[in-house]
N, C-alpha and C. Protein backbone atom coordinates (compact mmCIF):
# COMPACT_ATOMS: atom_id res chain seq x y z
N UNK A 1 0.83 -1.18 0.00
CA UNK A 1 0.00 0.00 0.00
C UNK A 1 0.88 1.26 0.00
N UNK A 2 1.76 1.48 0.67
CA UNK A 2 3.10 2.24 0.85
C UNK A 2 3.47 2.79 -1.01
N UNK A 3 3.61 1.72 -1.38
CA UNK A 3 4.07 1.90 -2.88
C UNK A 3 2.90 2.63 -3.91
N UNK A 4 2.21 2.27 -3.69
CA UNK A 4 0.84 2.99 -4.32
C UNK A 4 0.38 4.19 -3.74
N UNK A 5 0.62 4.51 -2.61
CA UNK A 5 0.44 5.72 -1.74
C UNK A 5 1.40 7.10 -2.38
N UNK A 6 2.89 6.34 -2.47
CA UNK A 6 4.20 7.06 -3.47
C UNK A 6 4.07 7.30 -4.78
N UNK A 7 3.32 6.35 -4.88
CA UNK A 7 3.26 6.79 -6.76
C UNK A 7 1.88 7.58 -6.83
N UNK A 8 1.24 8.01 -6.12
CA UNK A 8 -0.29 9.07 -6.44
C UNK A 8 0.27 10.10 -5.04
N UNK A 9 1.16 10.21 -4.67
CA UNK A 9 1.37 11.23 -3.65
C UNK A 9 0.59 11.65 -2.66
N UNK A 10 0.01 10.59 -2.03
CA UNK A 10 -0.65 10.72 -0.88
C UNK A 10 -0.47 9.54 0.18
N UNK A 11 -0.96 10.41 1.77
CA UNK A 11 -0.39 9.77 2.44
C UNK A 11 -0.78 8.01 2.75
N UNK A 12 -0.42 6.97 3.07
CA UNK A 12 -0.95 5.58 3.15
C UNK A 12 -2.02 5.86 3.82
N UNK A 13 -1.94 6.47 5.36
CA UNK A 13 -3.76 6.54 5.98
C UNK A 13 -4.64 6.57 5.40
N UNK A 14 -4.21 8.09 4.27
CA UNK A 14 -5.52 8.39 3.81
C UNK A 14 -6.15 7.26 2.64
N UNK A 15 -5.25 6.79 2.09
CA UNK A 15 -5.00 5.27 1.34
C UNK A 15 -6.06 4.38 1.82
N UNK A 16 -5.79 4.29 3.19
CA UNK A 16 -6.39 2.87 3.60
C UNK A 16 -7.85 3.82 4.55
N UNK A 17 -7.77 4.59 4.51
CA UNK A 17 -9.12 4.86 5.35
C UNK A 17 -10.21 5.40 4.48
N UNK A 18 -10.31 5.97 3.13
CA UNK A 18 -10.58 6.11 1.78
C UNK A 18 -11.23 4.68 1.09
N UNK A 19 -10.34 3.48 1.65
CA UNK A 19 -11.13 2.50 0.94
C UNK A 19 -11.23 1.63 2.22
N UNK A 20 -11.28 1.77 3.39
CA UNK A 20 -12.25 1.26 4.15
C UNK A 20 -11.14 -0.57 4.54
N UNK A 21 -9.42 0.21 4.52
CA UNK A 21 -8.54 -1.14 4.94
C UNK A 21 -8.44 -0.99 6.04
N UNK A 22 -8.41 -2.07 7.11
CA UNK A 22 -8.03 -2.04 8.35
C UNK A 22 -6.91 -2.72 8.57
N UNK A 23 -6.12 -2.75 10.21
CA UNK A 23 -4.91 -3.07 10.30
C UNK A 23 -5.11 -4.79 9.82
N UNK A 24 -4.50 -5.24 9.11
CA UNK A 24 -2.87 -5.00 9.07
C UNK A 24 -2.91 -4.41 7.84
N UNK A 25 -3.43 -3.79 7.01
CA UNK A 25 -3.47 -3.05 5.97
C UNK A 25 -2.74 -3.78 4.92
N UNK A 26 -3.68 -4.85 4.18
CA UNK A 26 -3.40 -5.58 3.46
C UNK A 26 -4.28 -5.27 2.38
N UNK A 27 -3.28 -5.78 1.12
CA UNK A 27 -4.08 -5.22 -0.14
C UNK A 27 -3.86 -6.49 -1.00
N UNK A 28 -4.56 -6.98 -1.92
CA UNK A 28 -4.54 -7.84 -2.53
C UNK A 28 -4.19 -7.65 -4.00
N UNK A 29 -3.79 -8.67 -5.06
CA UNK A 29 -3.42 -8.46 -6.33
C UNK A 29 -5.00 -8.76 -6.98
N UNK A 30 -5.39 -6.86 -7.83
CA UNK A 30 -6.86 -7.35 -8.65
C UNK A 30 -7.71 -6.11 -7.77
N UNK A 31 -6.91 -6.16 -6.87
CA UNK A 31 -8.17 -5.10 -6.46
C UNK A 31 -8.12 -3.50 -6.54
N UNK A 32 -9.28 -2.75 -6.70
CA UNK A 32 -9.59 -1.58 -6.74
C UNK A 32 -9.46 -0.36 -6.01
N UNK A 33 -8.68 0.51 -5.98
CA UNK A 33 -8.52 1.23 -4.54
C UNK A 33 -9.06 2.82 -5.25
N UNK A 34 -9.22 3.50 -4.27
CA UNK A 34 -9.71 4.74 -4.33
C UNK A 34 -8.82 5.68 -4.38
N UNK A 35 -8.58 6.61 -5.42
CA UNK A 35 -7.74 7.90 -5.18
C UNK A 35 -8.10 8.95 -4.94
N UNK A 36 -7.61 9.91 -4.38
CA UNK A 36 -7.71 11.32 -3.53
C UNK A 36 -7.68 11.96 -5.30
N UNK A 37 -8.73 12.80 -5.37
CA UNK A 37 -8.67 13.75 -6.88
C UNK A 37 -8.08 14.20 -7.43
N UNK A 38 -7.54 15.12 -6.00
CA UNK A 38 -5.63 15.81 -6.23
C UNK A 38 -4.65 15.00 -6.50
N UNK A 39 -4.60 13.87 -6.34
CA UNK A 39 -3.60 13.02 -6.41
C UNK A 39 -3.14 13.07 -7.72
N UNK A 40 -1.71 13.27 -7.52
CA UNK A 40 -1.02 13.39 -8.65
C UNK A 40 -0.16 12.42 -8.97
N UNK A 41 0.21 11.62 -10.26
CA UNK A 41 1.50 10.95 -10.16
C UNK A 41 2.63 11.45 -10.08
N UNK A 42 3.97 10.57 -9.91
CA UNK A 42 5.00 10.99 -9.65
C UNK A 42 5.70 11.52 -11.52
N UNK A 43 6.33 12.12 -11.66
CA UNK A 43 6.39 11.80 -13.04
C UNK A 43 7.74 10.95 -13.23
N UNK A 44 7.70 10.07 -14.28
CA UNK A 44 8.41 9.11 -14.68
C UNK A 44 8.03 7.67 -14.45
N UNK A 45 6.90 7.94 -13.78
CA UNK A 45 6.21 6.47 -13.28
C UNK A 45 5.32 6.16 -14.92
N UNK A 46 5.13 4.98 -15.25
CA UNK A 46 4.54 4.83 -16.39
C UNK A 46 3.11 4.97 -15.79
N UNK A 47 2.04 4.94 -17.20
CA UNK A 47 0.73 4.55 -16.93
C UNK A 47 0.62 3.02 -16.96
N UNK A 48 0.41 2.52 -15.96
CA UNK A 48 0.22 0.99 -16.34
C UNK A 48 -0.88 0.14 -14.68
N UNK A 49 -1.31 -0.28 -15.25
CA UNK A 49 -2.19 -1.02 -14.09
C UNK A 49 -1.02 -1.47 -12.95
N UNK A 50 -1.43 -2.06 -11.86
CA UNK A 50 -0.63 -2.11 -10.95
C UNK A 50 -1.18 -3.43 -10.71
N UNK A 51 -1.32 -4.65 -11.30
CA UNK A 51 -1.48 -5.70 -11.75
C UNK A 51 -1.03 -6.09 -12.99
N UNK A 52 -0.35 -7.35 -13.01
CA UNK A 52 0.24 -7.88 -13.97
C UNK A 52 -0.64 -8.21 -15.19
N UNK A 53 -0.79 -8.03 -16.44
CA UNK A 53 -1.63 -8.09 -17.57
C UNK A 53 -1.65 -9.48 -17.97
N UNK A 54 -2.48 -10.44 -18.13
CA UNK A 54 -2.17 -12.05 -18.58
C UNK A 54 -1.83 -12.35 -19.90
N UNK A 55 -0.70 -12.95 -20.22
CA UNK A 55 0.08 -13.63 -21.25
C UNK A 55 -0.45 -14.11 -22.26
N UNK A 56 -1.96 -14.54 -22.02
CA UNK A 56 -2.95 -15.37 -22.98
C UNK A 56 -3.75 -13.96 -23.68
N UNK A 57 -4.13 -13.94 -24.85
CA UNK A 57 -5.07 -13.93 -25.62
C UNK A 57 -6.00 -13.75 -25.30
N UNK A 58 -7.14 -12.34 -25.26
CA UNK A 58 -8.32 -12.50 -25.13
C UNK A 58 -9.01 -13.32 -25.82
N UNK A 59 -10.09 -13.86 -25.37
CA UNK A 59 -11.12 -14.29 -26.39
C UNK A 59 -11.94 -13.46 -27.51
N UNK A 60 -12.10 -14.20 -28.49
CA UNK A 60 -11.82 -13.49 -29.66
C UNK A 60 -13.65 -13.08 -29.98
N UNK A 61 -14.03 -14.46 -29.78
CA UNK A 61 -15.50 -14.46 -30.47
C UNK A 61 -16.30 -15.27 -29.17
N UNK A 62 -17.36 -14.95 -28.53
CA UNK A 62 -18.06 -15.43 -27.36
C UNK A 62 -19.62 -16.08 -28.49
N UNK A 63 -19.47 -17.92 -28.43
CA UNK A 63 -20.52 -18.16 -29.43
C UNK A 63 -22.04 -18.35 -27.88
N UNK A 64 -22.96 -18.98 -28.94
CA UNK A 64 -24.23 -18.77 -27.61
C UNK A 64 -23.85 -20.62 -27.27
N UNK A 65 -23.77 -20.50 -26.11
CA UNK A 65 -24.04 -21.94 -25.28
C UNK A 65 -25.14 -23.22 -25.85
N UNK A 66 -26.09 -22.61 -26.52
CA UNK A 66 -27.08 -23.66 -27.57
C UNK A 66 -26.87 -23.64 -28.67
N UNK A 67 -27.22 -24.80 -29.24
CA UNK A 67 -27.10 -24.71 -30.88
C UNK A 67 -28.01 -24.05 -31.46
N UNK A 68 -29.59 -24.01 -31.16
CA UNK A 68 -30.85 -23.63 -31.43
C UNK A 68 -31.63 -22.68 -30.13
N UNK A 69 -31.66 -21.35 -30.20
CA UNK A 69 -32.74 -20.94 -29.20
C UNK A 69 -34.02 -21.07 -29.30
N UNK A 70 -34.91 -21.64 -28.81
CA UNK A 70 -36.13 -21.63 -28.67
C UNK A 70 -36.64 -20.21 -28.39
N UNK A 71 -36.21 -19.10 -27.88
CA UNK A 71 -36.48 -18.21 -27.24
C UNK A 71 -34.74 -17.76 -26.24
N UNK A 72 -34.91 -15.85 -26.63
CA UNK A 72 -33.65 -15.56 -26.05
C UNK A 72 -34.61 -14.42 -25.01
N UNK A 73 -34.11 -14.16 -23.62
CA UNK A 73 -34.77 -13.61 -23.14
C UNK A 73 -33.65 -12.13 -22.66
N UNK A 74 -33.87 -11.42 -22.35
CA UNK A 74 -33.08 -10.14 -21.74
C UNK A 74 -33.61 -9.82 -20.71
N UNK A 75 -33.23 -9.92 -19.11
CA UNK A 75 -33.83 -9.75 -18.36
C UNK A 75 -33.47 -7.84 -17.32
N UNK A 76 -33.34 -7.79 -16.38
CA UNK A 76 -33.30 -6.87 -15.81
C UNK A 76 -31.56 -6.98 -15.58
N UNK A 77 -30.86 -8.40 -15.72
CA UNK A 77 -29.50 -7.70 -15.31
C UNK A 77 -28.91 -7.88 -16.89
N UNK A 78 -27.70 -8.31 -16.68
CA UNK A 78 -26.30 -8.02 -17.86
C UNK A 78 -26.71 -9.78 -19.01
N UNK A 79 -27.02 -10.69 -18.14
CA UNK A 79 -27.07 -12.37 -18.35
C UNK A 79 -28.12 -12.20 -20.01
N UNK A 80 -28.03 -13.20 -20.37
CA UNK A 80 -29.29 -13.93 -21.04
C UNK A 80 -29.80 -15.07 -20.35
N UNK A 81 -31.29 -15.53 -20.63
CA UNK A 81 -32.11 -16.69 -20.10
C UNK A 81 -32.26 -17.11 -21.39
N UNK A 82 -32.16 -18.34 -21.75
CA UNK A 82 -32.12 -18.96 -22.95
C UNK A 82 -33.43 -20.44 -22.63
N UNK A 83 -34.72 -20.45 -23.26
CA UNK A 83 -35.27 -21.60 -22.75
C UNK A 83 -34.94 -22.97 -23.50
N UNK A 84 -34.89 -24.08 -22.48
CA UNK A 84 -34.53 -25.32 -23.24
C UNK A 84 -35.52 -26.57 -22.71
N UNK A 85 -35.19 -27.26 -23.91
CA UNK A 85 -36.10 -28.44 -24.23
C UNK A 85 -35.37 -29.65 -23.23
N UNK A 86 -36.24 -31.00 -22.76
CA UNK A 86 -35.15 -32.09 -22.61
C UNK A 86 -34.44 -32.59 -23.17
N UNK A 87 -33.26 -32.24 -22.93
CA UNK A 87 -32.00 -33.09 -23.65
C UNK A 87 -31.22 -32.46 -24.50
N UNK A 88 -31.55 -31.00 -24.54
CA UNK A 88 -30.95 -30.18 -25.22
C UNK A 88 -29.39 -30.27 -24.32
N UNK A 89 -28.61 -30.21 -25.29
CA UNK A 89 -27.16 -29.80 -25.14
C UNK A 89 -26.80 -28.26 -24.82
N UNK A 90 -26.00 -28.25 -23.95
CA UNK A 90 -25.40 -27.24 -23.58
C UNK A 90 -23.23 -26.86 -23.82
N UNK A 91 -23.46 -26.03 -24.39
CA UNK A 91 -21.67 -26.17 -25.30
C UNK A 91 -20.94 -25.18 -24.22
N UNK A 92 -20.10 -24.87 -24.13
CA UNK A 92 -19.08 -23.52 -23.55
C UNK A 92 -18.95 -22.55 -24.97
N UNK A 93 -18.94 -21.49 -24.70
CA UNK A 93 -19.18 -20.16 -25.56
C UNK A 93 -17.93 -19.92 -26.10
N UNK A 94 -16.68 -20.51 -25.25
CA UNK A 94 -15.43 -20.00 -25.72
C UNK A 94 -13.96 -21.16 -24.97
N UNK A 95 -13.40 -21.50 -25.53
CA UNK A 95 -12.45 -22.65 -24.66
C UNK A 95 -11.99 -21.86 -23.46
N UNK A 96 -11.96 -23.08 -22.33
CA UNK A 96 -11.42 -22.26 -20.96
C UNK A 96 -11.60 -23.45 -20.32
N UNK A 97 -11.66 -23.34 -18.93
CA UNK A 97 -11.22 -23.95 -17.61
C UNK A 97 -12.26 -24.01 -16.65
N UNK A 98 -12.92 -25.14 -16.06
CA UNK A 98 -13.93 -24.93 -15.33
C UNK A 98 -13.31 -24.69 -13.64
N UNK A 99 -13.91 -23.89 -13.39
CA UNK A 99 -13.37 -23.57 -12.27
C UNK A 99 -14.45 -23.38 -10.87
N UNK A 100 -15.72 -23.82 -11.00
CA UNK A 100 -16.75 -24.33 -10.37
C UNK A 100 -17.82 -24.83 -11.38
N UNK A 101 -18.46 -25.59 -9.98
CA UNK A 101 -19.54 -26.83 -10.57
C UNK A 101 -20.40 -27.08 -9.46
N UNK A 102 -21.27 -26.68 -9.59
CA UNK A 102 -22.14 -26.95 -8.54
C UNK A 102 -23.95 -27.53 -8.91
N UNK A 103 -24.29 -28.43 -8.43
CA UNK A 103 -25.90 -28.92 -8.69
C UNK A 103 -27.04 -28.58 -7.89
N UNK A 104 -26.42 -27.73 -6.97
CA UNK A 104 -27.71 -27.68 -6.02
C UNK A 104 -27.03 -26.14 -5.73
N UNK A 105 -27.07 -25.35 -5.89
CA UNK A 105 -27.05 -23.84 -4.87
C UNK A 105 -28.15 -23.24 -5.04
N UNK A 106 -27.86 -22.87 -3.77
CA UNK A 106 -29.18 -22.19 -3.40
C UNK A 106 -29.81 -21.43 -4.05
N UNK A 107 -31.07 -21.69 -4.45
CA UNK A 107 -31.73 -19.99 -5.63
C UNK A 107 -31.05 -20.40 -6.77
N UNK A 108 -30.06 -20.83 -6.99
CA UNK A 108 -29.82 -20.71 -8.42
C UNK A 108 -30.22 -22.14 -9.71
N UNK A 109 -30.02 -23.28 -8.38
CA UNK A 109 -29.30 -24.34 -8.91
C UNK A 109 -28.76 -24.66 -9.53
N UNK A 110 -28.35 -25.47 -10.83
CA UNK A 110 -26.92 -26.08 -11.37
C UNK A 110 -26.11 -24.85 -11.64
N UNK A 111 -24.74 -25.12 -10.91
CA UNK A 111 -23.67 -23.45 -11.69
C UNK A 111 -22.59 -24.33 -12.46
N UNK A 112 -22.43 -23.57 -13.19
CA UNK A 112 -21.07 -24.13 -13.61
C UNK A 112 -20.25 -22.54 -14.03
N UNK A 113 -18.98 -22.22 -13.41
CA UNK A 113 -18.15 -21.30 -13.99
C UNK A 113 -16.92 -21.74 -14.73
N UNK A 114 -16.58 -20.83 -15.36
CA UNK A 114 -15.82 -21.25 -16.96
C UNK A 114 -14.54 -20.11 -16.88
N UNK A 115 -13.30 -20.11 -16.94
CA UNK A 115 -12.62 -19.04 -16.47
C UNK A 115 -11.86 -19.18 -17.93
N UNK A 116 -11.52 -17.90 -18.80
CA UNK A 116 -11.01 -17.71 -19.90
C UNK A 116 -9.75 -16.63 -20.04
N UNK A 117 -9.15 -16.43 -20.84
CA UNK A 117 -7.60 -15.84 -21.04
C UNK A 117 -8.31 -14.49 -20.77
N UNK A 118 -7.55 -13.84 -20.20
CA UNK A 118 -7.83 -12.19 -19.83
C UNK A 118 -8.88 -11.70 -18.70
N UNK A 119 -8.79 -12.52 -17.76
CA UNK A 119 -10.02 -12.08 -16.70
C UNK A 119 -10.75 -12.88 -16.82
N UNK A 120 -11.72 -13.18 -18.75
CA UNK A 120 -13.17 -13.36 -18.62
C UNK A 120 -13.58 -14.52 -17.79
N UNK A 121 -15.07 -14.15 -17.48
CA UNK A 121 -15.51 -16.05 -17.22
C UNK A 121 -16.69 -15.66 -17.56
N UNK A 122 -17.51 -17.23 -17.85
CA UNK A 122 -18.85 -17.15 -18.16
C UNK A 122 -19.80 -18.23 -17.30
N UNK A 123 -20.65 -17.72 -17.22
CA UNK A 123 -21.23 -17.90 -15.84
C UNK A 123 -22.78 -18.74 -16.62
N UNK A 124 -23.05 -20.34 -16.00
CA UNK A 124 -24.13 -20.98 -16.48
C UNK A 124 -24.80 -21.28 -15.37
N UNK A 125 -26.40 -20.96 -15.17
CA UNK A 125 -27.12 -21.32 -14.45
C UNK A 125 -28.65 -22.07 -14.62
N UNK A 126 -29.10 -22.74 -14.12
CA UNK A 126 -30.18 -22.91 -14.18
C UNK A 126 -30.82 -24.52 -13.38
N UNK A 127 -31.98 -24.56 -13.37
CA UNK A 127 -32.76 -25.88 -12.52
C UNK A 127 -32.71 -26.94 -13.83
N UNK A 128 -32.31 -27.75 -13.47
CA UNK A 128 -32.59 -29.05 -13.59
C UNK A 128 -31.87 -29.55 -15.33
N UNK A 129 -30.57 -28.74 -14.82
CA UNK A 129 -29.67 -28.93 -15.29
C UNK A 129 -28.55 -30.03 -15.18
N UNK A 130 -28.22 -30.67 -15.51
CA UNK A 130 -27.07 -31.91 -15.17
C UNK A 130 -25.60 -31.44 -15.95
N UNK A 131 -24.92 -31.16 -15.21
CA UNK A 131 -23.10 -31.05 -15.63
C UNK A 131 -22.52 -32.06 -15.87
N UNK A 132 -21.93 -32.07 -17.12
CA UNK A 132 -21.11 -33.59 -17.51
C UNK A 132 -19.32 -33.20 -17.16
N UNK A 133 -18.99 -31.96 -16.91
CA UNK A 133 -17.82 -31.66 -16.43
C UNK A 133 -17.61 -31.09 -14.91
N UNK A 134 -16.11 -31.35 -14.65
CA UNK A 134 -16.22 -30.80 -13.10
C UNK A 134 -15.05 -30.08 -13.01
N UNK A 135 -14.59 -29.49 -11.71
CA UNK A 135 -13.52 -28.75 -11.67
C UNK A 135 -12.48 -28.52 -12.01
N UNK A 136 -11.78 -28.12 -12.56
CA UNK A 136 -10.21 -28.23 -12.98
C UNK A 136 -10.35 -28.84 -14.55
N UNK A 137 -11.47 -29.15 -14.95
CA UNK A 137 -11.26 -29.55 -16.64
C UNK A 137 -10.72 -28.60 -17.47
N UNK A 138 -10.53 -29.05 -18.63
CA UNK A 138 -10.38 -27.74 -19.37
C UNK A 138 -10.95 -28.44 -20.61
N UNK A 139 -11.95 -27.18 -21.62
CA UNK A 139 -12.74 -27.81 -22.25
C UNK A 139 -12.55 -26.92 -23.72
N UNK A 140 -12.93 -27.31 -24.74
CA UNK A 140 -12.91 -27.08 -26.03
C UNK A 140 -14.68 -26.16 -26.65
N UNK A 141 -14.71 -25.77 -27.41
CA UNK A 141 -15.82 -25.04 -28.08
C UNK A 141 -16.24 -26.57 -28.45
N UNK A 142 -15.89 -27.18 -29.24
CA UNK A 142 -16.45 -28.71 -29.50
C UNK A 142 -17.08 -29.32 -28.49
N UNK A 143 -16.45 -29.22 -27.36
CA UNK A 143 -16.93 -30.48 -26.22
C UNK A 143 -18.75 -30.16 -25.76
N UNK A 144 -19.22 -30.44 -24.65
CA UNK A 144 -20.06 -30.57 -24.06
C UNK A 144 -19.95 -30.05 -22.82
N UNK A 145 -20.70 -29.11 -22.15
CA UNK A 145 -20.99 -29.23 -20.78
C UNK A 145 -21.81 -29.63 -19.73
N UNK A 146 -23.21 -29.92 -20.28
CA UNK A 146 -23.84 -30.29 -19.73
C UNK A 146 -25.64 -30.73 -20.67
N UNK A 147 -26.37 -31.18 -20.04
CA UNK A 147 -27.74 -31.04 -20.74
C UNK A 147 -28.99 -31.14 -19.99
N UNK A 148 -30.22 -30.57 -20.26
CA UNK A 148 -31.35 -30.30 -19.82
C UNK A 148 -32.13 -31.48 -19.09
N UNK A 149 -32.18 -31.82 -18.02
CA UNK A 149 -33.16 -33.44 -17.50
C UNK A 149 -34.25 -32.71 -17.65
N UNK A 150 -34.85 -31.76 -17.67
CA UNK A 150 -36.40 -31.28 -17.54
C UNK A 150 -36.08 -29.95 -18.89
N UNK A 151 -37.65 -29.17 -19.34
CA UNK A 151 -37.86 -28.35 -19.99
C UNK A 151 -37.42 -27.10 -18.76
N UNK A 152 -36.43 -26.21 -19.09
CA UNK A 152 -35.82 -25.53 -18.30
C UNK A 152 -35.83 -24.21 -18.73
N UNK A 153 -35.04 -23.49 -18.30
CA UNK A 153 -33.88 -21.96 -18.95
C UNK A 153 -32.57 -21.88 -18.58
N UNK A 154 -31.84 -21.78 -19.17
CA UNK A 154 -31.01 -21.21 -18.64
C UNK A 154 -30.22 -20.11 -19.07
N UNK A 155 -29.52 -20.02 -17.56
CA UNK A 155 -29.22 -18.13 -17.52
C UNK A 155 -28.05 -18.26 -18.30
N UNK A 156 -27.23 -17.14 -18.49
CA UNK A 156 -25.76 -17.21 -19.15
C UNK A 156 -24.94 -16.10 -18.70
N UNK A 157 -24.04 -16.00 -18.70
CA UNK A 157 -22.99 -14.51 -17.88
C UNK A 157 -21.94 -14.44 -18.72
N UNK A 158 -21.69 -13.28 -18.85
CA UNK A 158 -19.83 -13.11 -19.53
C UNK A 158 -19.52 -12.09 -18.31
N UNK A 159 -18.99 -12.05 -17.50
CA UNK A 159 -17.87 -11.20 -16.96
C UNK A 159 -16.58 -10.99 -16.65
N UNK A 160 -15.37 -10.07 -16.68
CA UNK A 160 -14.73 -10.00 -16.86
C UNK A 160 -13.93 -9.37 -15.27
N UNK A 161 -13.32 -9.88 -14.89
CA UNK A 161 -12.54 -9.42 -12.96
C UNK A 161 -13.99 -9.46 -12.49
N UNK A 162 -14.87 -10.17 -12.30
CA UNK A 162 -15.95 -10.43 -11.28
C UNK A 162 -17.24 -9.68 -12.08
N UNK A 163 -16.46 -8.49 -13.17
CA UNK A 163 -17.99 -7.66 -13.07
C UNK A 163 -18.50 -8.13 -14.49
N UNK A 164 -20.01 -8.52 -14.63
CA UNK A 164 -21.17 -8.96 -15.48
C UNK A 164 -20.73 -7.63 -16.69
N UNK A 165 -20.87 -7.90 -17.83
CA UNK A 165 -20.91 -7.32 -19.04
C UNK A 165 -22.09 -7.81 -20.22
N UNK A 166 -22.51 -6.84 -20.81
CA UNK A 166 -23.36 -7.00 -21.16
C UNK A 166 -22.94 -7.92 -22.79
N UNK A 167 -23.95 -9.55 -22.27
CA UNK A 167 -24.05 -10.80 -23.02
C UNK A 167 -24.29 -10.27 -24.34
N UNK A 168 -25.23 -9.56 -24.54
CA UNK A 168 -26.01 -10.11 -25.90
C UNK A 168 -25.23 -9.03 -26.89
N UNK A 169 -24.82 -8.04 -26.53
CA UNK A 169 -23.27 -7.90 -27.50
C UNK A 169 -22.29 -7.88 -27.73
N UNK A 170 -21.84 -9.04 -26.91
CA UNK A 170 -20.18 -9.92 -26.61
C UNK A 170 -20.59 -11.34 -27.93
N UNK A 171 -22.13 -12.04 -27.67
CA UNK A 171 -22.12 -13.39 -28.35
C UNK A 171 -21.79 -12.87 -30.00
N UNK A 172 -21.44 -13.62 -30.73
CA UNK A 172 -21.36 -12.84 -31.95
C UNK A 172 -21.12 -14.57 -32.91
N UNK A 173 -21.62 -14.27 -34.08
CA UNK A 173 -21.74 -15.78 -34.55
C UNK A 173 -23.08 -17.37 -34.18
N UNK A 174 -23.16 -17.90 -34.74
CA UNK A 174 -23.77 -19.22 -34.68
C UNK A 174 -23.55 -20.22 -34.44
N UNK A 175 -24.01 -20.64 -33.57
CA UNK A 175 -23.52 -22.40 -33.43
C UNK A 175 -24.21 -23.22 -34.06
N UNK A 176 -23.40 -24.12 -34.74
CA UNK A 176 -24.28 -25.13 -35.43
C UNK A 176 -25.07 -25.99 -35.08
N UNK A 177 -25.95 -26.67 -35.72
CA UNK A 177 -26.87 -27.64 -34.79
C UNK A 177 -26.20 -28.95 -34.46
N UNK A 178 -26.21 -29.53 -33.46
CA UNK A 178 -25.40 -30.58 -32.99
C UNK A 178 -26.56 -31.60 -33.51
N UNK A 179 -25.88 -32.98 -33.78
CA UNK A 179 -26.71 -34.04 -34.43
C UNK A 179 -26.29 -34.69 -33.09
């Protein structure tokens, strides 16, 4: 915190009492801190995030999780609700890494999160859903993630460092119909 305090020229207190750190005044890699208005940089310091930028490749093209929508819905947040039939297949939007899996949470039921080069992840929800992958996989645009035991919906997420971005003009392209 010390170091970030030096490079915007203000003092660490006001640092940590500004964004609400307590002792031991620990700061984590990713997170967001608050600057004083006046705060000036030092000059010769570059502009550059104060997190390391990832090595991989954004994702290029985010496809839709179904081959066929029955219906695309837009609701009140960032997600799409997509309704599905039994037995409909469910794909990953973009290759990545599952990095939760869950069948039962609360309010939501089935999750599955998907973690991709540059921050993103994409976020699958819905009832009465069945996951054919689990933690730590890593999966292909080809593969499978899961499919419908009942006539369902499900939700969909793209966000990027935790925060939801808006789906329906990230998806771009068609998925073909799976035989």
């Amino acid at each position: 915190m010390i170091k970030v305090a030096r490079r915007y020229r203000v003092r660490w207190k006001t640092l940590a009492y500004m964004n609400g750190i307590k002792p031991p005044y620990t700061i984590y890699k990713g997170q967001y801190l608050k600057v004083p208005l006046k705060a000036r940089r030092k000059r010769g310091v570059p502009k550059r995030s104060l997190t390391r930028r990832s090595r991989y490749p954004y994702p290029k093209v985010f496809l839709p999780p179904v081959s066929e929508a029955t219906k695309v819905l837009r609701g009140m947040n960032m997600g799409l609700d997509y309704t599905l039939t039994k037995g409909e297949k469910i794909f990953p939007s973009c290759p990545g890494k599952v990095v939760y899996s869950s069948l039962d949470m609360r309010g939501l039921g089935s999750v599955l999160i998907l973690e991709h080069p540059g921050g993103y992840e994409t976020v699958y929800t819905g009832k009465g859903i069945y996951w054919l992958v689990g933690e730590g996989e890593k999966v292909s645009n080809e593969g499978t993630l899961g499919e419908a035991v009942d006539d369902t919906t499900l939700h969909f997420e793209i966000r990027r460092k935790g925060r939801p971005l808006p789906a329906y003009k990230m998806i771009k392209g068609k998925r073909r119909r799976s035989k």
